[in-house]
N, C-alpha and C. Protein backbone atom coordinates (compact mmCIF):
# COMPACT_ATOMS: atom_id res chain seq x y z
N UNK A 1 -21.76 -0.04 -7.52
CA UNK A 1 -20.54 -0.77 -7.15
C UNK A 1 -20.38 -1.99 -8.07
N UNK A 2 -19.20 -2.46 -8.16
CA UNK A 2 -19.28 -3.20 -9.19
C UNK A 2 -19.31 -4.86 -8.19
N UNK A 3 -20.02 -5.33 -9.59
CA UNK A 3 -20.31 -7.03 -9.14
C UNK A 3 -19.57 -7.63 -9.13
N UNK A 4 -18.30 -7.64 -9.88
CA UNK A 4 -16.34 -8.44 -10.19
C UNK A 4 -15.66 -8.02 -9.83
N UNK A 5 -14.47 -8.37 -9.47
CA UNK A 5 -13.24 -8.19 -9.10
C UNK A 5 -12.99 -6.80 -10.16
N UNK A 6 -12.54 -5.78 -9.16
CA UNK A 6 -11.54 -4.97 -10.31
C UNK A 6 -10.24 -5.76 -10.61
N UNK A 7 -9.73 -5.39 -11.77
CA UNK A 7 -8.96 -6.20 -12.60
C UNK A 7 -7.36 -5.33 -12.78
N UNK A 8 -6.41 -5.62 -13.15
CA UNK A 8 -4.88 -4.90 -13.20
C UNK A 8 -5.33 -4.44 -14.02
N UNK A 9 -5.01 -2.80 -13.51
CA UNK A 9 -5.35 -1.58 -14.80
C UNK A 9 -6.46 -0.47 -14.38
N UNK A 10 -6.96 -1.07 -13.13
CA UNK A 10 -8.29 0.05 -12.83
C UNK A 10 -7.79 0.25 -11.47
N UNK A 11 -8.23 1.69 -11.87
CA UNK A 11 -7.70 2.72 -10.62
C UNK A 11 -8.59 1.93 -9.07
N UNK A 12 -7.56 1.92 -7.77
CA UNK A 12 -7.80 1.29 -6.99
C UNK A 12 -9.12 2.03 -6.11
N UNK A 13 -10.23 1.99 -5.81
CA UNK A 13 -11.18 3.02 -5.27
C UNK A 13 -10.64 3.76 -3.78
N UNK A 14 -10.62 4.49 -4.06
CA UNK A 14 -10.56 5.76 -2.59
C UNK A 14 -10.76 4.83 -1.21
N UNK A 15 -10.45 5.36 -0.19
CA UNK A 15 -11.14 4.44 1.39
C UNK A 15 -10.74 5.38 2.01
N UNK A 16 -11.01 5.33 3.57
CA UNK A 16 -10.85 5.58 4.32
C UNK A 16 -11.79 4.87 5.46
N UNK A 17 -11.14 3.87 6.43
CA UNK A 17 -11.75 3.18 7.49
C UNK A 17 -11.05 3.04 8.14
N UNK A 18 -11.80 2.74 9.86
CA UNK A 18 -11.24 2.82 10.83
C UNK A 18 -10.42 1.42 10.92
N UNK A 19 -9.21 1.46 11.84
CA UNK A 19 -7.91 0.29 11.97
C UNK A 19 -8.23 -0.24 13.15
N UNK A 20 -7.53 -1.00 13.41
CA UNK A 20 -7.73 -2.37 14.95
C UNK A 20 -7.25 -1.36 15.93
N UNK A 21 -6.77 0.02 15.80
CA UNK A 21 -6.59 1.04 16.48
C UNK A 21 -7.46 1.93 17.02
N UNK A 22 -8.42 1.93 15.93
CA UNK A 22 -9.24 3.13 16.02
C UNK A 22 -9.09 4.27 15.19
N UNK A 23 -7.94 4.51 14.59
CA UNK A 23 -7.32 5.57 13.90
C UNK A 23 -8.13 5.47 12.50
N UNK A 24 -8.32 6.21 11.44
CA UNK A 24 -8.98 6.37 10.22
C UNK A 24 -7.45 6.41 9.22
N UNK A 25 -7.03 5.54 8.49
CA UNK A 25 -6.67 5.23 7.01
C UNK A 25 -7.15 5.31 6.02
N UNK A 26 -6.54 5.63 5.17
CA UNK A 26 -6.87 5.81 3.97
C UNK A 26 -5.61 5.96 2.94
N UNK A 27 -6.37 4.67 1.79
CA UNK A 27 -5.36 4.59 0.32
C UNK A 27 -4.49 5.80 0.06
N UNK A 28 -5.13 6.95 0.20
CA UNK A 28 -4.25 7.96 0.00
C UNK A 28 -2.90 8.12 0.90
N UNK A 29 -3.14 7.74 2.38
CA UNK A 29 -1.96 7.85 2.88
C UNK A 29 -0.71 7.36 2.67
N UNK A 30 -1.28 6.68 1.44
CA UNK A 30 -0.08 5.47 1.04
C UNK A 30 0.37 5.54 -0.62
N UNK A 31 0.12 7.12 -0.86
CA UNK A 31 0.03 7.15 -2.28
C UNK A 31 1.92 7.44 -2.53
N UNK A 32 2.08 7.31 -3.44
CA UNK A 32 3.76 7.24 -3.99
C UNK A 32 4.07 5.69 -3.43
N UNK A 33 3.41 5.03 -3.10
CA UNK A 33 4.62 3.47 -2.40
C UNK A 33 3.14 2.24 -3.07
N UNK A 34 3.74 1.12 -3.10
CA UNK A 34 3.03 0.10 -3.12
C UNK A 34 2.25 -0.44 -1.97
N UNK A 35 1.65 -1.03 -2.38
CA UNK A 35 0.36 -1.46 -1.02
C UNK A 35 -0.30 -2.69 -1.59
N UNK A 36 -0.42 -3.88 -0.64
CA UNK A 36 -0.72 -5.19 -0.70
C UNK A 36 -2.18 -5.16 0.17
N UNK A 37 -3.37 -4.79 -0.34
CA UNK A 37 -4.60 -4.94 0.38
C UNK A 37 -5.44 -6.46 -0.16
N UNK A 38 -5.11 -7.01 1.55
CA UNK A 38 -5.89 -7.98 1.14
C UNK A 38 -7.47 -8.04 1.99
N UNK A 39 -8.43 -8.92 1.44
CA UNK A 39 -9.25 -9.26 2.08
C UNK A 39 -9.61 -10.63 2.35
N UNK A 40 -10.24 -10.87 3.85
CA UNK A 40 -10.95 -11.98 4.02
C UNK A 40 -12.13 -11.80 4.86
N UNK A 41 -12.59 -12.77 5.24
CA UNK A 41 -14.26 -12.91 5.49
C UNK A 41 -14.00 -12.85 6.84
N UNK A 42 -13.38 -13.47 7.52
CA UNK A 42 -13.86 -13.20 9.34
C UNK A 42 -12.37 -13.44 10.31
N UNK A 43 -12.26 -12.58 10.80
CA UNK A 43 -10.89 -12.86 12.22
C UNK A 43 -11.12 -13.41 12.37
N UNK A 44 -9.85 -14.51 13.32
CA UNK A 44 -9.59 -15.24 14.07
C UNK A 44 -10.67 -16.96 13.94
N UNK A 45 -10.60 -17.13 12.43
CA UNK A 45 -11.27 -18.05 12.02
C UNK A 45 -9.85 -19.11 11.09
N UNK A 46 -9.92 -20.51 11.12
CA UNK A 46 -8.57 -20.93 11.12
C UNK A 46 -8.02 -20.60 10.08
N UNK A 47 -8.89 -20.18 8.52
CA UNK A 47 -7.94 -19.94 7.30
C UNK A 47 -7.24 -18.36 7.31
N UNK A 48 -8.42 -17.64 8.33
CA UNK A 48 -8.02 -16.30 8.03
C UNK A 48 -6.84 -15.81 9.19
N UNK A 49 -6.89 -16.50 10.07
CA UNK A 49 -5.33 -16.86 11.09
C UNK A 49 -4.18 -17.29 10.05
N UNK A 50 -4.58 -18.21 9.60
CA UNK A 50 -2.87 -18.74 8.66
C UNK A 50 -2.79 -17.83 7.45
N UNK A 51 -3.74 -16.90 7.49
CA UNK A 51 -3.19 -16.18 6.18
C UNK A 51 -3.05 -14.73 6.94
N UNK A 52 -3.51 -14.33 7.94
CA UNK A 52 -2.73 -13.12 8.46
C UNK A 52 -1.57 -13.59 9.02
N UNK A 53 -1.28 -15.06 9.50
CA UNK A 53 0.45 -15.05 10.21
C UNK A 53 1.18 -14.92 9.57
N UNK A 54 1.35 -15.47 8.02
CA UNK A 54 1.79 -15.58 7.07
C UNK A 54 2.57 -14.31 6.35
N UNK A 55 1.52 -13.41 6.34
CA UNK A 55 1.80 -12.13 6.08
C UNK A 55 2.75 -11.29 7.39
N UNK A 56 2.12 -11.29 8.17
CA UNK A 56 3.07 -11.07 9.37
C UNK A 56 4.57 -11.31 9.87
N UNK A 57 4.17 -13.12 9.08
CA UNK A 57 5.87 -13.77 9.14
C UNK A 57 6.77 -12.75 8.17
N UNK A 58 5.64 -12.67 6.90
CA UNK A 58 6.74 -11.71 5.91
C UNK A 58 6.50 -10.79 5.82
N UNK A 59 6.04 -9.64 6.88
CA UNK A 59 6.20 -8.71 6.64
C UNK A 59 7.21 -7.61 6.73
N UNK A 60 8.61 -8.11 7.25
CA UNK A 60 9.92 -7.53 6.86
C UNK A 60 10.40 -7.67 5.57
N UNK A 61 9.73 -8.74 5.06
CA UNK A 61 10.42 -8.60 3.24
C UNK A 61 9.43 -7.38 2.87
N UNK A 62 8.36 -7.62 3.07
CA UNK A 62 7.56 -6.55 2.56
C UNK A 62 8.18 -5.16 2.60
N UNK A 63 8.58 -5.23 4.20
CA UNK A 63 9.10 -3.53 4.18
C UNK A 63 10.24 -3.58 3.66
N UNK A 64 11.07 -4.31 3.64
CA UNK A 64 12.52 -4.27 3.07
C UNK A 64 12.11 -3.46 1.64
N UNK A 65 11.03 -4.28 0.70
CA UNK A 65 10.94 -4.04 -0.76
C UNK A 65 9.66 -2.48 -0.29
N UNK A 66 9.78 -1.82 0.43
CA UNK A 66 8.78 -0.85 0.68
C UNK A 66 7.34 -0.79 0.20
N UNK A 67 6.28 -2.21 0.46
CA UNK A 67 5.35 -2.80 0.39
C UNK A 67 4.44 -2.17 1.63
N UNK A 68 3.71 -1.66 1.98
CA UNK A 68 2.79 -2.11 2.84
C UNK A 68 1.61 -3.15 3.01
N UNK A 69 0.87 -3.47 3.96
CA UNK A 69 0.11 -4.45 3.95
C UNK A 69 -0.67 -4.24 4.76
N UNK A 70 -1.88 -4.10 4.09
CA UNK A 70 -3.50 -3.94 4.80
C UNK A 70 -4.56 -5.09 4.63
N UNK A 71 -5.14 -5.48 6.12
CA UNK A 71 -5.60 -6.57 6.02
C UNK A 71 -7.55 -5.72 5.85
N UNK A 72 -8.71 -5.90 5.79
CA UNK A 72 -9.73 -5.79 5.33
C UNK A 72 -10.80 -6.64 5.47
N UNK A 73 -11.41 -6.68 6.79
CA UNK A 73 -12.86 -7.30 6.94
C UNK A 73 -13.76 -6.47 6.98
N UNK A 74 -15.35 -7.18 7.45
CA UNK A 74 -16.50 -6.72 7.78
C UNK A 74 -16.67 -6.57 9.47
N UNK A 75 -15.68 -6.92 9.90
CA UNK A 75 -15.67 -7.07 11.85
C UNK A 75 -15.55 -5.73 12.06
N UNK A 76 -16.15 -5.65 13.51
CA UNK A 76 -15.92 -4.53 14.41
C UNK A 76 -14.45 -3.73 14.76
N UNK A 77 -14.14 -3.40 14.47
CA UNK A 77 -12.84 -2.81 15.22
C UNK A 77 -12.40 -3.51 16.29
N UNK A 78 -13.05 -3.72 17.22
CA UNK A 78 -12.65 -4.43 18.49
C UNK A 78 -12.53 -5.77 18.33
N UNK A 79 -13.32 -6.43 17.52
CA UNK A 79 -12.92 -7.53 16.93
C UNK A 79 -11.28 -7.61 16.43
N UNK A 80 -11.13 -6.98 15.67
CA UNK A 80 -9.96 -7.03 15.10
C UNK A 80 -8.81 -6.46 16.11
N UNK A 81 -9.14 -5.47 16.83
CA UNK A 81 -8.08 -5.27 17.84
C UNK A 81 -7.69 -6.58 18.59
N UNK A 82 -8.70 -7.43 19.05
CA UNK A 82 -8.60 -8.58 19.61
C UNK A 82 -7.39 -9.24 19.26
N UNK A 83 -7.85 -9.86 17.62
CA UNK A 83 -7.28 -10.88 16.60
C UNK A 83 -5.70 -10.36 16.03
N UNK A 84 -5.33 -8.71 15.99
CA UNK A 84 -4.30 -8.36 15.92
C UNK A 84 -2.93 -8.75 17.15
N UNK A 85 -3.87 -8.50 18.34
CA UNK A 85 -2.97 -8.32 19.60
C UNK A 85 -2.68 -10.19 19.93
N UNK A 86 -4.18 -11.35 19.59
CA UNK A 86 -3.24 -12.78 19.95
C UNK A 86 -2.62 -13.02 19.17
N UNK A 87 -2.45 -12.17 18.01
CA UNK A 87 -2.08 -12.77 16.92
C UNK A 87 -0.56 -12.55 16.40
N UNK A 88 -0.70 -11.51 17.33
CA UNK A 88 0.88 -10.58 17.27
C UNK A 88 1.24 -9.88 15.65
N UNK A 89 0.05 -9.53 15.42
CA UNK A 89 0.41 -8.83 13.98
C UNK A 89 0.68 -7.74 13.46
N UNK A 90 1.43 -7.55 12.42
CA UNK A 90 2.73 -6.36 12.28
C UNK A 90 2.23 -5.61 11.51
N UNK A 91 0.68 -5.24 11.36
CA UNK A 91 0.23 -4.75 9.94
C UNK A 91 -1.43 -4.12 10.23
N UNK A 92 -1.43 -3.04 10.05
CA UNK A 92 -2.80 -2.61 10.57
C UNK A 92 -4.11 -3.61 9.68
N UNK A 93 -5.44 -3.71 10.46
CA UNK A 93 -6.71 -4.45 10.09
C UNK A 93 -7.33 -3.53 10.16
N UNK A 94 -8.20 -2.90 8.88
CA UNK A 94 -9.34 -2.00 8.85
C UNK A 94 -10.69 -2.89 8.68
N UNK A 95 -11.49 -2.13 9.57
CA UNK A 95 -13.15 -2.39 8.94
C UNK A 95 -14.16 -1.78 8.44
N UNK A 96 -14.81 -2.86 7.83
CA UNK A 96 -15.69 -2.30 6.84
C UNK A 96 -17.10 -2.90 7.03
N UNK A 97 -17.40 -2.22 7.97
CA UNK A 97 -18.54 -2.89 8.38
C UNK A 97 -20.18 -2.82 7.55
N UNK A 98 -19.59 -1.89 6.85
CA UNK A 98 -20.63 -1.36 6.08
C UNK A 98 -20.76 -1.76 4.35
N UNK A 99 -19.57 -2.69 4.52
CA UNK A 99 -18.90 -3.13 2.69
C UNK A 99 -18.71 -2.55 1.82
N UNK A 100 -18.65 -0.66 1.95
CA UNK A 100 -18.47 0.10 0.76
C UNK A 100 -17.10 -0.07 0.43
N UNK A 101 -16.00 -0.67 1.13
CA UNK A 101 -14.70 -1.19 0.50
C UNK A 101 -15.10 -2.15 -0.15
N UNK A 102 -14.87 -2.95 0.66
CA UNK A 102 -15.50 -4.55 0.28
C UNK A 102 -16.10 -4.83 -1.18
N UNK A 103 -17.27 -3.95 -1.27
CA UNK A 103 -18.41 -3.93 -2.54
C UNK A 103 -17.49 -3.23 -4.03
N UNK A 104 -16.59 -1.84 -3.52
CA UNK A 104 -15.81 -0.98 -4.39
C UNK A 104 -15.02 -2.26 -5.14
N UNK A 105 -13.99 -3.17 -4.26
CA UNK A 105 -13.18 -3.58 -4.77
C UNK A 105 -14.02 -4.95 -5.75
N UNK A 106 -15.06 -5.08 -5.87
CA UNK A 106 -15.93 -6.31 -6.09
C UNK A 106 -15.78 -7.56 -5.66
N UNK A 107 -15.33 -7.81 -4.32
CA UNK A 107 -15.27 -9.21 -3.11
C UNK A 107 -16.18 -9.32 -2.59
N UNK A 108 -17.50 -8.42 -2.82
CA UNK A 108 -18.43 -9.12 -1.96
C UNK A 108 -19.59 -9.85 -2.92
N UNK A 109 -19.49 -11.33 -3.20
CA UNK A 109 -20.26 -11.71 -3.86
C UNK A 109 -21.09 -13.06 -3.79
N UNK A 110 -21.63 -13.65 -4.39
CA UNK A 110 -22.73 -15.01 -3.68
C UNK A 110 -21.87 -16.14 -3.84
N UNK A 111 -21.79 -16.52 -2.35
CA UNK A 111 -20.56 -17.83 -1.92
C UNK A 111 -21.62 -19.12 -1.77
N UNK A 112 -21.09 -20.20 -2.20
CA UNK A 112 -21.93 -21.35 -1.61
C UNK A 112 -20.61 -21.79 -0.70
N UNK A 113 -21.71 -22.67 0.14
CA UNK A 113 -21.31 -23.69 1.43
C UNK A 113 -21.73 -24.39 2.14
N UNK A 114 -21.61 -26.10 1.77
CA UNK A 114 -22.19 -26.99 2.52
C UNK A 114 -23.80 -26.67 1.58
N UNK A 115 -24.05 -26.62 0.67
CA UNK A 115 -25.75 -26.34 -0.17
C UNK A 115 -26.22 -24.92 0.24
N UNK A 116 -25.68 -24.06 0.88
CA UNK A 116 -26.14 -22.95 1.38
C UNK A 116 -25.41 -21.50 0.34
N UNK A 117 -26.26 -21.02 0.10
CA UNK A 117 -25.92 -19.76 -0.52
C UNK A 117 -26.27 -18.76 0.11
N UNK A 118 -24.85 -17.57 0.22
CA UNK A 118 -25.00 -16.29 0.98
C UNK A 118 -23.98 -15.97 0.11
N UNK A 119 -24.44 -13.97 0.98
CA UNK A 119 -22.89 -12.86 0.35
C UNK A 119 -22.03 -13.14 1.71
N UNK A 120 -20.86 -13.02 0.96
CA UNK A 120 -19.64 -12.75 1.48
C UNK A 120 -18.63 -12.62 0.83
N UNK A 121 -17.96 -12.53 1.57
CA UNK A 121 -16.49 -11.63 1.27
C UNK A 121 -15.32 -13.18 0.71
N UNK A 122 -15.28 -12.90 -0.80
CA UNK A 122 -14.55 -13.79 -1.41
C UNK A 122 -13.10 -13.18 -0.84
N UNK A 123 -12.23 -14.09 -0.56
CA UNK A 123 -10.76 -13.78 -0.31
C UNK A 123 -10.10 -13.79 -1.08
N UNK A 124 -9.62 -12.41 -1.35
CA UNK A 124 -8.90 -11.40 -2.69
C UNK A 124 -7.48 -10.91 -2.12
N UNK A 125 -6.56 -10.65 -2.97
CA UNK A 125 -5.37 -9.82 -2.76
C UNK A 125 -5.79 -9.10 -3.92
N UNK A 126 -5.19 -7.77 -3.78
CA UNK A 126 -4.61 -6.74 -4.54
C UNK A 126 -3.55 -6.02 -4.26
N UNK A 127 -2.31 -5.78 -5.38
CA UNK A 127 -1.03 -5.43 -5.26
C UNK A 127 -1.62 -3.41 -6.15
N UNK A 128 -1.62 -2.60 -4.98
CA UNK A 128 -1.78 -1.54 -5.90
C UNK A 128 -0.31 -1.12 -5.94
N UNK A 129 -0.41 0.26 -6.67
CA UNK A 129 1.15 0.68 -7.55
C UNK A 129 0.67 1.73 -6.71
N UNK A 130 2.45 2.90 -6.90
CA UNK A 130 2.33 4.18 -6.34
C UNK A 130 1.17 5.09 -7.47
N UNK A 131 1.02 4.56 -8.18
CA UNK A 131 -0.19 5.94 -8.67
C UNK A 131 -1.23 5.28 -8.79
N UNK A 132 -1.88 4.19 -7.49
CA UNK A 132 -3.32 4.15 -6.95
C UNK A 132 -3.90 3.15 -8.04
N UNK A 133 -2.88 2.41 -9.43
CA UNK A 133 -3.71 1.77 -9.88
C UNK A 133 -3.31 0.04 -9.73
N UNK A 134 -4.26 -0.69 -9.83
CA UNK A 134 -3.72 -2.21 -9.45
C UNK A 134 -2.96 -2.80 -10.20
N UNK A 135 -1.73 -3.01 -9.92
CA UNK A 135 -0.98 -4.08 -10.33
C UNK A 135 -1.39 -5.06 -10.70
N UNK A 136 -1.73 -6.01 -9.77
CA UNK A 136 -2.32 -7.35 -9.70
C UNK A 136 -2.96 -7.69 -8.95
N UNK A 137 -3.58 -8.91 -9.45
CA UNK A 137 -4.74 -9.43 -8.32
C UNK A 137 -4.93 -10.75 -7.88
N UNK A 138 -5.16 -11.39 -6.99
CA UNK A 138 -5.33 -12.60 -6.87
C UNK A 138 -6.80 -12.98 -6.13
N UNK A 139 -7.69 -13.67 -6.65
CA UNK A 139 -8.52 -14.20 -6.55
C UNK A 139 -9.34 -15.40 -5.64
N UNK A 140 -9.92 -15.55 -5.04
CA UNK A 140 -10.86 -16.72 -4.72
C UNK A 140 -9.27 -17.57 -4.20
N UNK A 141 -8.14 -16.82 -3.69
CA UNK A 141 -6.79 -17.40 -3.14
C UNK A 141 -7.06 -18.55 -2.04
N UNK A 142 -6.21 -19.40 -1.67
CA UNK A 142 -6.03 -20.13 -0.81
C UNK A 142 -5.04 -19.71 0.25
N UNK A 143 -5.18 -20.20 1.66
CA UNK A 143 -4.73 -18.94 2.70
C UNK A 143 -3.02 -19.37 2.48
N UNK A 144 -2.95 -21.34 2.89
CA UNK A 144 -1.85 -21.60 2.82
C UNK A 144 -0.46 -20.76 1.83
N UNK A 145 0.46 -20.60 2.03
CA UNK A 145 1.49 -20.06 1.47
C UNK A 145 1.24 -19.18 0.34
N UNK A 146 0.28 -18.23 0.53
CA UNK A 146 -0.67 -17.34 -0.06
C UNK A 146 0.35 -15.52 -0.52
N UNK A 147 1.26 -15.63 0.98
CA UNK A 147 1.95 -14.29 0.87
C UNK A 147 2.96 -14.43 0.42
N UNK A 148 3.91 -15.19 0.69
CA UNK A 148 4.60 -15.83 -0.24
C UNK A 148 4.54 -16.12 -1.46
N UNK A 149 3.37 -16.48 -2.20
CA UNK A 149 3.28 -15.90 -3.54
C UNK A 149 2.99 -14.18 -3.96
N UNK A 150 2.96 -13.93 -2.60
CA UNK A 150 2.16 -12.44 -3.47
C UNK A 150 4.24 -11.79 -2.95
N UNK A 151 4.27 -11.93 -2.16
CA UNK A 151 5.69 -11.57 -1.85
C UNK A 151 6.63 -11.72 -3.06
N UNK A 152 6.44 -13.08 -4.05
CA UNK A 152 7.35 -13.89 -5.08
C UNK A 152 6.92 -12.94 -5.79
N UNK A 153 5.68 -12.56 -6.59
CA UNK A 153 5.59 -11.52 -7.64
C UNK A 153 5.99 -9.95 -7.45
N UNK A 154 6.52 -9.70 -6.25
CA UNK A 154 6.94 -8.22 -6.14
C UNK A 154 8.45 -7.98 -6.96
């Protein structure tokens, strides 16, 4: 798996994981249309709240411009069923509890905090295209008005 960010130009890796539903997704189901997969490190934690409302707020522009939007942790399913339903959000949450997304897309890598070093899940967007390869990417993002830029580059 790779150690970096895949980069605009490399084919987006395969998935299939379970949703805040329970149901199994997968990249493929979404092949011919664009798709906005983002990731962050933990539900219902305050940056990763203002950056799923955010997306939520816009996720009628999204569909207007026929975007989808997949959100992507390491939580339980039920976790995320939780964080979807207070959260009132318009956009399925898959997990990856196991990081073979996570690791594919190269977000899982050594974070410091407060002098402490661990893995985790750097907070990434990726804009894939209808033929599965990435558009663009955004990086090590900040949550504030985060979709809104990714919304501005569509």
């Amino acid at each position: 798996m790779p150690k970096t960010f895949l980069k605009a130009g490399d084919k987006a890796p395969n998935f299939k994981l379970l949703s805040d539903e329970g149901k199994e997704i997968s990249l493929s189901d979404f092949k011919g249309q664009r798709l906005i997969v983002y990731f962050y490190p933990k539900a219902s934690t305050p940056g990763c709240t203002v950056e799923a409302c955010e997306f939520r707020d816009k996720q009628p522009k999204f569909k207007t411009g026929q975007v989808g939007v997949l959100g992507i942790s390491a939580d339980p399913v039920k976790t995320l069923a939780n964080f979807k339903l207070k959260q009132k959000l318009n956009f399925p949450l898959l997990s990856d509890p196991d990081h073979k997304v996570i690791e594919g897309f190269g977000v899982w890598q050594l974070k410091k905090f407060m002098g402490r070093t661990y893995m985790g899940i750097v907070r990434s967007t990726f804009l894939i295209g209808p033929d599965g390869k990435i558009e663009k990417v955004w990086g090590k993002v900040s949550t504030k008005g985060h979709a809104a830029e990714v919304l501005d580059s569509l």
